[in-house]
Protein backbone atom coordinates (compact mmCIF):
# COMPACT_ATOMS: atom_id res chain seq x y z
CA UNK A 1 206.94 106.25 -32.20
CA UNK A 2 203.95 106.58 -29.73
CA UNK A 3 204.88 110.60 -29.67
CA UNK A 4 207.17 112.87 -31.47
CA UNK A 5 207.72 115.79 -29.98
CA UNK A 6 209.28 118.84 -32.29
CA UNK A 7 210.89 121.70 -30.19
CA UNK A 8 212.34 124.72 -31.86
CA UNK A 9 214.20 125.17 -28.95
CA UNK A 10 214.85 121.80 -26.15
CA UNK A 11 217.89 121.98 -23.58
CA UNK A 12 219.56 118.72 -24.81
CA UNK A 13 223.03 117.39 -24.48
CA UNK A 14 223.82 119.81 -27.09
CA UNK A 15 222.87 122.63 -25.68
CA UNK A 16 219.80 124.99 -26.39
CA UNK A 17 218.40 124.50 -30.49
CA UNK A 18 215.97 123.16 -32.08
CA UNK A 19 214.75 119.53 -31.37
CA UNK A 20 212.89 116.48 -32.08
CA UNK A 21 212.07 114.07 -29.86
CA UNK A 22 210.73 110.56 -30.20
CA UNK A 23 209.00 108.72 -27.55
CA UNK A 24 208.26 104.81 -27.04
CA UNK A 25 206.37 102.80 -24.36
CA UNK A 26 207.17 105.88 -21.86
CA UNK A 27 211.13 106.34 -23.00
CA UNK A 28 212.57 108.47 -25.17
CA UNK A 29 213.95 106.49 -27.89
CA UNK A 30 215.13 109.69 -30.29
CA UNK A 31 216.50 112.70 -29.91
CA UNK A 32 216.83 113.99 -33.42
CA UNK A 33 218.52 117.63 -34.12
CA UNK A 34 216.38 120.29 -35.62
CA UNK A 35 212.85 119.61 -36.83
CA UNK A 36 212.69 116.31 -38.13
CA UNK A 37 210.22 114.33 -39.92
CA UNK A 38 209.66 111.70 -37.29
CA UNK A 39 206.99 109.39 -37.94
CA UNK A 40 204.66 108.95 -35.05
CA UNK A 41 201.15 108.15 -33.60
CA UNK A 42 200.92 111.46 -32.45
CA UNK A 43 202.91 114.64 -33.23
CA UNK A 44 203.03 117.20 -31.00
CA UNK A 45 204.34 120.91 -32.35
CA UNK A 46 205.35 123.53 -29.36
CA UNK A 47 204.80 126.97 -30.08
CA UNK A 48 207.73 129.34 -31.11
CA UNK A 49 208.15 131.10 -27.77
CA UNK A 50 207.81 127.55 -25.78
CA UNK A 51 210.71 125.63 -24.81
CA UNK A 52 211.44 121.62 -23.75
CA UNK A 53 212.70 120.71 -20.98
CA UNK A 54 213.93 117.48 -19.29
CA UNK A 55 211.16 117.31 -16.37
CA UNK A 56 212.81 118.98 -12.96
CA UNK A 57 213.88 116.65 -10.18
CA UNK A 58 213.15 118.16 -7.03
CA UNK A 59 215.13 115.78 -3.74
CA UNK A 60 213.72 118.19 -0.85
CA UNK A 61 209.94 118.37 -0.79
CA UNK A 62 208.13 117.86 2.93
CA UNK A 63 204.59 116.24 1.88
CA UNK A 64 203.62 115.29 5.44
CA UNK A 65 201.52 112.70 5.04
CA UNK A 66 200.50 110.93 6.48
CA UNK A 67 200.04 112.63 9.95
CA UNK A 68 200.02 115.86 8.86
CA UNK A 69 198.19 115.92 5.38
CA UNK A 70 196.46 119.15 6.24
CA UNK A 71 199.45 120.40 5.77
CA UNK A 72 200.00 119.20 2.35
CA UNK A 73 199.68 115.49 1.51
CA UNK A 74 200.37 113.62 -1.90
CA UNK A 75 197.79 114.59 -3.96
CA UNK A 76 198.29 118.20 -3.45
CA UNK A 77 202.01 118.05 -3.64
CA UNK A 78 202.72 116.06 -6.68
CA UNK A 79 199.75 117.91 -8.28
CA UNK A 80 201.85 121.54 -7.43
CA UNK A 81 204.76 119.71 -8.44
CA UNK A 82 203.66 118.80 -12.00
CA UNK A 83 202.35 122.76 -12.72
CA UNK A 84 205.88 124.10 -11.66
CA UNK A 85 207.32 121.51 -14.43
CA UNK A 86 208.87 118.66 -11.87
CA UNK A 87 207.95 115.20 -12.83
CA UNK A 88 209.99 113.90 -10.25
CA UNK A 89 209.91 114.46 -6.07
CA UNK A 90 211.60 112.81 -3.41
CA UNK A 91 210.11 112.87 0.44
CA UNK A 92 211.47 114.01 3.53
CA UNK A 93 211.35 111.84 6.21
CA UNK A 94 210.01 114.02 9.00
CA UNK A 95 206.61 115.87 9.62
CA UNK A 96 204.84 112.81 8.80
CA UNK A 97 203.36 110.74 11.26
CA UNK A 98 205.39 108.37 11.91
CA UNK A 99 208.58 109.41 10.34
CA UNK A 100 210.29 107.77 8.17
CA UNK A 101 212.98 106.19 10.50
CA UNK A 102 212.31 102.25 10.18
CA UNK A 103 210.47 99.88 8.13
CA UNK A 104 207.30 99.91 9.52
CA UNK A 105 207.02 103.53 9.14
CA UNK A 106 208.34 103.14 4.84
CA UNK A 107 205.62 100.81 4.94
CA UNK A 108 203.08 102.98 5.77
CA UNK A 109 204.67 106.01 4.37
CA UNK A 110 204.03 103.95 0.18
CA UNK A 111 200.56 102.52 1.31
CA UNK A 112 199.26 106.15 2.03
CA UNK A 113 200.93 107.31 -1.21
CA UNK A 114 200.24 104.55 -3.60
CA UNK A 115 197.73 105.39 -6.24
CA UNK A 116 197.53 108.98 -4.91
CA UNK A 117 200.68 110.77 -7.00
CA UNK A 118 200.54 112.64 -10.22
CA UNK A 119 204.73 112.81 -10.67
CA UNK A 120 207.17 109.80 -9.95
CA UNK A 121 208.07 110.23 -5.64
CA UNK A 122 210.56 108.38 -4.10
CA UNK A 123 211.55 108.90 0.01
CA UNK A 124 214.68 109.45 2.15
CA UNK A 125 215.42 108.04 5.38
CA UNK A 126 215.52 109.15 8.43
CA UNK A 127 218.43 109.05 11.02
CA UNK A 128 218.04 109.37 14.38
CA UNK A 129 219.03 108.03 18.10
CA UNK A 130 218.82 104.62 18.33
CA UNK A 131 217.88 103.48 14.71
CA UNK A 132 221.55 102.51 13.28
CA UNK A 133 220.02 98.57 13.03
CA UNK A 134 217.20 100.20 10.92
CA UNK A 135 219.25 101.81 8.05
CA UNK A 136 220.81 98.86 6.33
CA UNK A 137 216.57 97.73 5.87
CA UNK A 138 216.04 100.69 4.66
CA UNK A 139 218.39 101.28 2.17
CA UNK A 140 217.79 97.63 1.13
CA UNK A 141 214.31 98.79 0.65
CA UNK A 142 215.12 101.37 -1.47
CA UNK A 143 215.24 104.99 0.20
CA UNK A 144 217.22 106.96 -1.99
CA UNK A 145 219.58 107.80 1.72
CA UNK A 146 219.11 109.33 4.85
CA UNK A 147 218.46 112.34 6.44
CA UNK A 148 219.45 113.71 10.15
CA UNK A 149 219.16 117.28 11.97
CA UNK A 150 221.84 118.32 14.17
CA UNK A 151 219.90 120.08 16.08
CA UNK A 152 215.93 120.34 17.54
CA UNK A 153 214.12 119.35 13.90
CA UNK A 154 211.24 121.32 14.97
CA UNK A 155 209.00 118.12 15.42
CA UNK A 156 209.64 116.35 18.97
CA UNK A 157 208.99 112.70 16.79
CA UNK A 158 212.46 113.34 14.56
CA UNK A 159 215.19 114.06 17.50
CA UNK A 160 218.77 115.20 16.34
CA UNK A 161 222.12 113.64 16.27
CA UNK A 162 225.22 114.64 18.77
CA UNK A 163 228.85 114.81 17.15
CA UNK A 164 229.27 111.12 18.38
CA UNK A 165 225.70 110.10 17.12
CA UNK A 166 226.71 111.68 13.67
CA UNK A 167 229.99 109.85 13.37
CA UNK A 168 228.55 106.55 13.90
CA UNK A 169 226.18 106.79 11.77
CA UNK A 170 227.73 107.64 9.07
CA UNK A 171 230.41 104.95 9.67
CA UNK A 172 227.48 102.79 9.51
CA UNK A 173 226.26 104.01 6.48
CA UNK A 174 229.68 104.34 5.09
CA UNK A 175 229.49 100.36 4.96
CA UNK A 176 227.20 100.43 2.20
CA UNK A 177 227.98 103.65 0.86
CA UNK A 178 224.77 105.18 1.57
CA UNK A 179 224.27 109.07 1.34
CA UNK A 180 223.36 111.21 4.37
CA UNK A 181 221.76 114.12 4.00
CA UNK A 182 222.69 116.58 6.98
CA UNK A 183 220.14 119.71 8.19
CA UNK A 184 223.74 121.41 9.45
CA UNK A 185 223.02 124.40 11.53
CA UNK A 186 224.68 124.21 15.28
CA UNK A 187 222.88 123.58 18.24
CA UNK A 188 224.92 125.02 20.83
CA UNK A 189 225.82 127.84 18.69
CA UNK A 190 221.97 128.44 18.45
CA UNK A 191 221.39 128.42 22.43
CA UNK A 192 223.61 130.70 22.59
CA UNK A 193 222.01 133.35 20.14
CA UNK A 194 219.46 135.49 21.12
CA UNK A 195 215.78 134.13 21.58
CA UNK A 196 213.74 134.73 18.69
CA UNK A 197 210.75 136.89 19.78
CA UNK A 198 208.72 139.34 17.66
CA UNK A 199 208.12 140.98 14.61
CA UNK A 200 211.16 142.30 13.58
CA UNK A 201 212.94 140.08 11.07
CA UNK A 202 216.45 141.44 12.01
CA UNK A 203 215.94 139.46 15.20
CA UNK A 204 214.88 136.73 14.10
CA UNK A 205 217.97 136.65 11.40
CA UNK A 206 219.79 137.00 14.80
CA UNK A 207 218.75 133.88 16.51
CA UNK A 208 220.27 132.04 13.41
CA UNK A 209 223.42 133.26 12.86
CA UNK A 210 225.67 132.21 9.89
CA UNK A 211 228.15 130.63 12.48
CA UNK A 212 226.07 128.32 14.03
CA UNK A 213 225.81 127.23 9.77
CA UNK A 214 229.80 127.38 9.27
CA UNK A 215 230.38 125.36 11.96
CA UNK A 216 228.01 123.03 11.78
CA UNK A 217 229.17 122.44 8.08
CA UNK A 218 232.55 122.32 8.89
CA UNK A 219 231.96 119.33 11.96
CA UNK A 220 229.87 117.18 8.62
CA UNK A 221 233.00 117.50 6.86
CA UNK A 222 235.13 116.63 9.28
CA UNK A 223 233.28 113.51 10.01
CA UNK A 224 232.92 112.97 6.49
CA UNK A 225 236.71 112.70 6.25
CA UNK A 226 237.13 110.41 9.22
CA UNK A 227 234.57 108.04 8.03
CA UNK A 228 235.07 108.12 4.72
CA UNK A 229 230.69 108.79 4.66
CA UNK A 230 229.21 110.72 1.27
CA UNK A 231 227.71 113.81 2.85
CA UNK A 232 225.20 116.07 1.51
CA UNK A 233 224.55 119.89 2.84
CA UNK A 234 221.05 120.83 2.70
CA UNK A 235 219.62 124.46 2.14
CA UNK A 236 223.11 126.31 2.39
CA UNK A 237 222.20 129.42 2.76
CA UNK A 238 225.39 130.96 4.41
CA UNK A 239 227.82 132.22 1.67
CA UNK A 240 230.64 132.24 4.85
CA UNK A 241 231.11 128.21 3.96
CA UNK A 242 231.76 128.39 0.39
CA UNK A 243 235.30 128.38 0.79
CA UNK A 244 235.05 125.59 3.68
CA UNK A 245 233.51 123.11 0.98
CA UNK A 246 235.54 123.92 -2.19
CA UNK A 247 238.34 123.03 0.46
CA UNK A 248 236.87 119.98 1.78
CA UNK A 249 236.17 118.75 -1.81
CA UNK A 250 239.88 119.56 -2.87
CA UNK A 251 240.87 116.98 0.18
CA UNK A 252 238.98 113.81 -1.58
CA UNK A 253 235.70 114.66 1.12
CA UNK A 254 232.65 113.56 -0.72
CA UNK A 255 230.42 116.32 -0.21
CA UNK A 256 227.88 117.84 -2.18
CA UNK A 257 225.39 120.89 -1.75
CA UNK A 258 222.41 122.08 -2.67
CA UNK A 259 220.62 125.53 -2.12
CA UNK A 260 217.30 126.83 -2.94
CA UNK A 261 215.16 129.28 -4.83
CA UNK A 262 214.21 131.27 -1.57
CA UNK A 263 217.64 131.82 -1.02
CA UNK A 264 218.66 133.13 -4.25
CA UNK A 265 215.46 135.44 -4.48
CA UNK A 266 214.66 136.84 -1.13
CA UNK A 267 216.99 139.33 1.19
CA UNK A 268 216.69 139.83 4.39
CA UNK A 269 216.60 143.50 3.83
CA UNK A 270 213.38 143.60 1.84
CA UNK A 271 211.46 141.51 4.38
CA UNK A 272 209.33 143.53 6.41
CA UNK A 273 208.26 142.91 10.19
CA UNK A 274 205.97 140.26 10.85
CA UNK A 275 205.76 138.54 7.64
CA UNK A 276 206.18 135.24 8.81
CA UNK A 277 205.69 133.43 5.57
CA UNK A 278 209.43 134.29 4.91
CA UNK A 279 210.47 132.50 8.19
CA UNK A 280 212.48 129.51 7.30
CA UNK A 281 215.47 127.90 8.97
CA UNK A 282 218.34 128.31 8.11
CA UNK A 283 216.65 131.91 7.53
CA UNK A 284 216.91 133.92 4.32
CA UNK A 285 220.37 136.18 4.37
CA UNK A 286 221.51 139.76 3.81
CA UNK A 287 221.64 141.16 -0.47
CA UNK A 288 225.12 140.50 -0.64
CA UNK A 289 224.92 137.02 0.79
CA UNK A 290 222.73 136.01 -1.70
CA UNK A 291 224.97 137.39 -5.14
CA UNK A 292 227.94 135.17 -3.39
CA UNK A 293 225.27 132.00 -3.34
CA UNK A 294 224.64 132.63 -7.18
CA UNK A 295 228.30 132.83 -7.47
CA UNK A 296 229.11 129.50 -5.24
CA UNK A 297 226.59 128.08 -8.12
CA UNK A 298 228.49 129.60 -11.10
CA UNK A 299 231.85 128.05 -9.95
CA UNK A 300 230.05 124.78 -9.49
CA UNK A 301 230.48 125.08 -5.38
CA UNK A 302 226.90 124.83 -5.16
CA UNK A 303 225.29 121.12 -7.05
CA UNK A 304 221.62 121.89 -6.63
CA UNK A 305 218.70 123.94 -6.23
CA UNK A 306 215.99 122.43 -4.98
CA UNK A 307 212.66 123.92 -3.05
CA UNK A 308 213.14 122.67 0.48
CA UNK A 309 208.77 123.12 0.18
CA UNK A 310 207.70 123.04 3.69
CA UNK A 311 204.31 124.07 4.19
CA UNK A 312 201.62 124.47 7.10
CA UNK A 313 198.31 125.68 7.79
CA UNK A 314 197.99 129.37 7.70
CA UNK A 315 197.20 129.27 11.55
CA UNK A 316 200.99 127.90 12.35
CA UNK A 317 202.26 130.88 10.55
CA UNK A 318 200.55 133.22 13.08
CA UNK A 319 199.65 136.26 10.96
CA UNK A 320 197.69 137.28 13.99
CA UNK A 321 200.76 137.99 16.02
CA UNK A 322 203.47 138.56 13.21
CA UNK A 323 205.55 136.50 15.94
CA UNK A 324 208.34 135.20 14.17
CA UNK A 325 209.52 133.30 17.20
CA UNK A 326 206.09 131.27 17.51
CA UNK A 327 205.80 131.07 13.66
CA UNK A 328 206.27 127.19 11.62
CA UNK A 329 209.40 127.85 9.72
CA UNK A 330 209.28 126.91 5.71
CA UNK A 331 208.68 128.37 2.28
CA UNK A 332 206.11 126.97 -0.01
CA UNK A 333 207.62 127.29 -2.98
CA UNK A 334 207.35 123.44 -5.09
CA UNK A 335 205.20 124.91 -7.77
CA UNK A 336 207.31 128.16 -8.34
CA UNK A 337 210.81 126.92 -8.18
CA UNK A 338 211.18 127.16 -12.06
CA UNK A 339 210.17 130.64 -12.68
CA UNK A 340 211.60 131.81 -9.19
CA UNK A 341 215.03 130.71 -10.12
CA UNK A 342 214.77 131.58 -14.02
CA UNK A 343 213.35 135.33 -13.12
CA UNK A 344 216.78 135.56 -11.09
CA UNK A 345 219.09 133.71 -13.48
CA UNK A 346 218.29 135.86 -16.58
CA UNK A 347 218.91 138.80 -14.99
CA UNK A 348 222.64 137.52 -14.05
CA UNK A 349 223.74 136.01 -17.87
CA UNK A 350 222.57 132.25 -16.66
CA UNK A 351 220.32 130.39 -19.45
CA UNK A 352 218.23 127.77 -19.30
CA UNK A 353 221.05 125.49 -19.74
CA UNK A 354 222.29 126.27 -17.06
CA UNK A 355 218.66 125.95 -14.77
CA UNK A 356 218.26 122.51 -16.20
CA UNK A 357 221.80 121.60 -15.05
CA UNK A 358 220.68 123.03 -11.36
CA UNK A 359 217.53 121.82 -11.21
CA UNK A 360 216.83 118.53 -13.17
CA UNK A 361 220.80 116.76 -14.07
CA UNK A 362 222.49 117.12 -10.83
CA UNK A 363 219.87 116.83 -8.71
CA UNK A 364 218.85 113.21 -10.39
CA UNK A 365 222.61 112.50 -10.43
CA UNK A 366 222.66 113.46 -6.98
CA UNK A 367 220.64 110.45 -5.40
CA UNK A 368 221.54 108.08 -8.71
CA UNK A 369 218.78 108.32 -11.09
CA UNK A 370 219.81 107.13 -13.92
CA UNK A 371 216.47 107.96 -16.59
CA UNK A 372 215.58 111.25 -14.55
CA UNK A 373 216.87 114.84 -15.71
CA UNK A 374 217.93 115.00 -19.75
CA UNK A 375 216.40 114.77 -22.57
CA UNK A 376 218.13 111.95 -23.93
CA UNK A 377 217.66 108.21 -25.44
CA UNK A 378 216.83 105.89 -22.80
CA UNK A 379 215.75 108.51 -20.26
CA UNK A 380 212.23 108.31 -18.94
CA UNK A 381 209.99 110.86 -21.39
CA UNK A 382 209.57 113.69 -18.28
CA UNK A 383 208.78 116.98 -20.33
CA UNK A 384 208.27 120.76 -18.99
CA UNK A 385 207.05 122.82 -21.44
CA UNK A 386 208.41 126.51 -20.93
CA UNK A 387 207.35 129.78 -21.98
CA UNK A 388 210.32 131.96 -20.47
CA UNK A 389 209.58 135.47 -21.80
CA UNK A 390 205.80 135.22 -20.26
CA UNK A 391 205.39 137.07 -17.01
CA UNK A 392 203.00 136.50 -14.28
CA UNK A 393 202.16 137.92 -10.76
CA UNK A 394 202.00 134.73 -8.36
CA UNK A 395 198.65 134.32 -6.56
CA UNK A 396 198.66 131.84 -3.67
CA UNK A 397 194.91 131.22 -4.36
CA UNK A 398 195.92 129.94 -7.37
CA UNK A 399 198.23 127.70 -6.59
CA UNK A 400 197.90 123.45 -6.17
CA UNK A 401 199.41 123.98 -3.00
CA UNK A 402 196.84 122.43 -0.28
CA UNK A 403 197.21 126.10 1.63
CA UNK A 404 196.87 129.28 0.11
CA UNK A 405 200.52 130.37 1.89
CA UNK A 406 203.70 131.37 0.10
CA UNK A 407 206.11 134.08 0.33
CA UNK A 408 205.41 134.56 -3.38
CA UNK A 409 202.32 136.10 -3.22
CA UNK A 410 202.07 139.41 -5.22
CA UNK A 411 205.54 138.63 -6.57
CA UNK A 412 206.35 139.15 -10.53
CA UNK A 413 207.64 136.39 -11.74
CA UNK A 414 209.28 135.27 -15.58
CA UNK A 415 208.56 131.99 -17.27
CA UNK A 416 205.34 130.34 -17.29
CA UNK A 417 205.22 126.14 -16.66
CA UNK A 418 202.82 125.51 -20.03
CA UNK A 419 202.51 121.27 -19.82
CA UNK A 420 204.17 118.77 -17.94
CA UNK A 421 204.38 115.42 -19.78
CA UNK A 422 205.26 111.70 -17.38
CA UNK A 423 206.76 108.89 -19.51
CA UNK A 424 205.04 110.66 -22.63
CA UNK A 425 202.07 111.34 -21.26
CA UNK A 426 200.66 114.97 -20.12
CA UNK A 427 199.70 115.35 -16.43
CA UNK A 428 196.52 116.73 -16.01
CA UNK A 429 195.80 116.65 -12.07
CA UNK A 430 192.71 114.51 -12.82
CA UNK A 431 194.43 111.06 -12.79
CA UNK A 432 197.20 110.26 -10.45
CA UNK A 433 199.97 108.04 -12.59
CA UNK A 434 202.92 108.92 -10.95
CA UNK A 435 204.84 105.44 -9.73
CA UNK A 436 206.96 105.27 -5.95
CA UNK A 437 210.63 105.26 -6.99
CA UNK A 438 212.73 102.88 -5.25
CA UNK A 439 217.08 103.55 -5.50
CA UNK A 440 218.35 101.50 -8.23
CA UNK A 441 215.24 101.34 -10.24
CA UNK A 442 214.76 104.80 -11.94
């Protein structure tokens, strides 16, 4: 072997014990129970209170570049990525400039990338008026599927689909059973909430009412079921459609769902006025709202968690006005997804079994990655090495992030990210070897 690998404790197929893994030209090629006497070049030992992990797969991350890469940009992302433990990313299509609606734009989208990325990234698609002849290209090119708003995206460049723009595309992408990916909040439900204006929080939770989130759900799977489209919910963060989409999936509708750290930490009765790093859209929810999310994930309602990271400058997030109506909605949260979701997990029975199922195996299943997300033979050698009974207090200054902005600051958090290892090798930040995934190929 070119590395063995000897965990006392790895999350494996069989659960949490004690592990050895071997590792050949970037694969794992054993998995070995208990501390075995592996021959290889190098041996690596964890510590007794570290624990291996399959590498996270995180399918929502907004690098914005290029466009807007002082905002984030590759580098900075994939090197924030690999300290929170994910070895694998994959792009949204909009706040980059241009979006990532045709091939032109995919082009440009892997030339600024390439030779710039410290995990493995691959990209989603965008849908949008008028681009139906561009999706076929683009899933031909690889984008892992396609993403659409259903209502303003926040960026003029990435306009939303009506009910009839949603329906044909996905009876277009039906035809080659691509996925869409659907930001579902409603848009006439949202005109008709109150403005958001101010500091207080409570208003801005207002302006986004759950409803304009049930119903825009519940139009995706009825369109789902007339085309016969796979569907994907983004950042659910109303509890209220749980019972929509265990229904839906009963009826043969092939939806799936992901949530996200922010939602299963934060409550909107903790934030206090004018702390516009917690503005996000769909925005975080009421205490109670977030124990039914954690249970929509325990009965299996809920696939994923991944970050949704969408950062800005500190300027967009006007902490000179505390104006949550002016304020850039999005959480930057891609390096503290792991110890975000673990602190909140231990404290409700969940182990890491059950994080690595959430957070690295479905999400990797998800978009059909087929050597991302276990520790297993023939799966690409993607390690996060865990400490999860070390505490730290999160300091944006500290972070890889490109801005110093999080809703994390000052927060306690459990579990500390130790290594990260790409196709057996660790990922230091100093030398970007991360590849551009293409669907069908990883």
């Amino acid at each position: 072997m070119d590395l063995v690998v000897r965990a006392a404790r790895a999350v494996t197929s069989a659960g949490l014990g004690p592990a050895t893994i071997g590792v050949r030209d970037g694969r794992i090629a054993a998995v070995e129970p208990g501390i075995a006497d592996l021959p290889g070049a190098q041996v690596v030992d964890l510590a007794a209170d570290e624990v291996l992990l399959p590498g996270l797969v995180d399918t929502h991350v907004h690098v914005n570049d290029p466009g807007r890469a002082e905002w984030e940009g590759f580098a900075s992302a994939t090197r924030a990525a690999a300290a929170g433990g994910v070895t694998t990313i994959v792009d949204m299509p909009l706040n980059s400039l241009p979006p990532t609606v045709d091939m032109a734009a995919l082009e440009v989208k892997r030339k600024t990338a390439s030779g710039r990325v410290h995990v493995d990234v691959g990209f989603w698609g965008g849908a949008i008026p008028g681009n139906e002849g561009d999706l076929r290209g683009l899933y031909d090119a690889g984008v892992f599927g396609f993403k659409c708003f259903l209502l303003h995206s926040g960026v003029d460049e990435f306009p939303p689909l009506d009910a009839a723009g949603l329906e044909s595309a996905l009876r277009e992408l039906s035809s080659f059973d691509a996925l869409m990916i659907v930001h579902a909040e409603d848009s006439e439900a949202i005109d008709a909430a109150p403005d958001p204006h101010g500091e207080k929080y409570r208003d801005f939770l207002g302006s986004r009412p759950r409803g304009a989130e049930n119903l825009a759900i519940t139009h995706v799977i009825e369109a789902a079921r007339r085309t016969g489209a796979r569907v994907h919910v983004l950042h659910l963060s109303s509890s209220d459609a749980l019972p929509l989409i265990s229904s839906a999936r009963r009826e043969g509708v092939a939806l799936s769902v992901e949530t996200c750290p922010h939602y299963l930490t934060f409550v909107a009765e903790e934030i206090r006025d004018g702390a516009t790093q917690f503005k996000c859209c769909p925005p975080i929810r009421e205490a109670a709202n977030r124990e039914l999310l954690w249970q929509g994930l325990a009965d299996g309602v809920i696939d994923t968690i991944v970050s949704d990271h969408s950062p800005c400058t500190p300027e967009l997030k006007r902490f000179d006005t505390g104006d949550f109506g002016l304020a850039w909605g999005g959480i930057s949260s891609l390096q503290l997804g792991l110890p975000a979701i673990w602190t909140q997990a231990r404290q409700r029975g969940y182990g890491l079994v059950d994080v690595v199922r959430w957070m690295a195996e479905r999400p990797a299943a998800q978009v059909g990655m087929t050597r991302k997300g276990h520790l297993e033979v023939g799966y690409d050698a993607d390690f996060c090495v865990f400490a999860p009974d070390e505490a730290f207090v999160v300091d944006v200054a500290k972070l890889a992030h490109r801005n110093p902005v999080s809703a994390y600051d000052q927060r306690p958090l459990a579990g500390v990210v130790r290594g990260t290892w790409l196709r057996g090798e660790p990922v230091t930040g100093d030398e970007p070897r991360g590849r551009l995934l293409t669907r069908g190929n990883c």
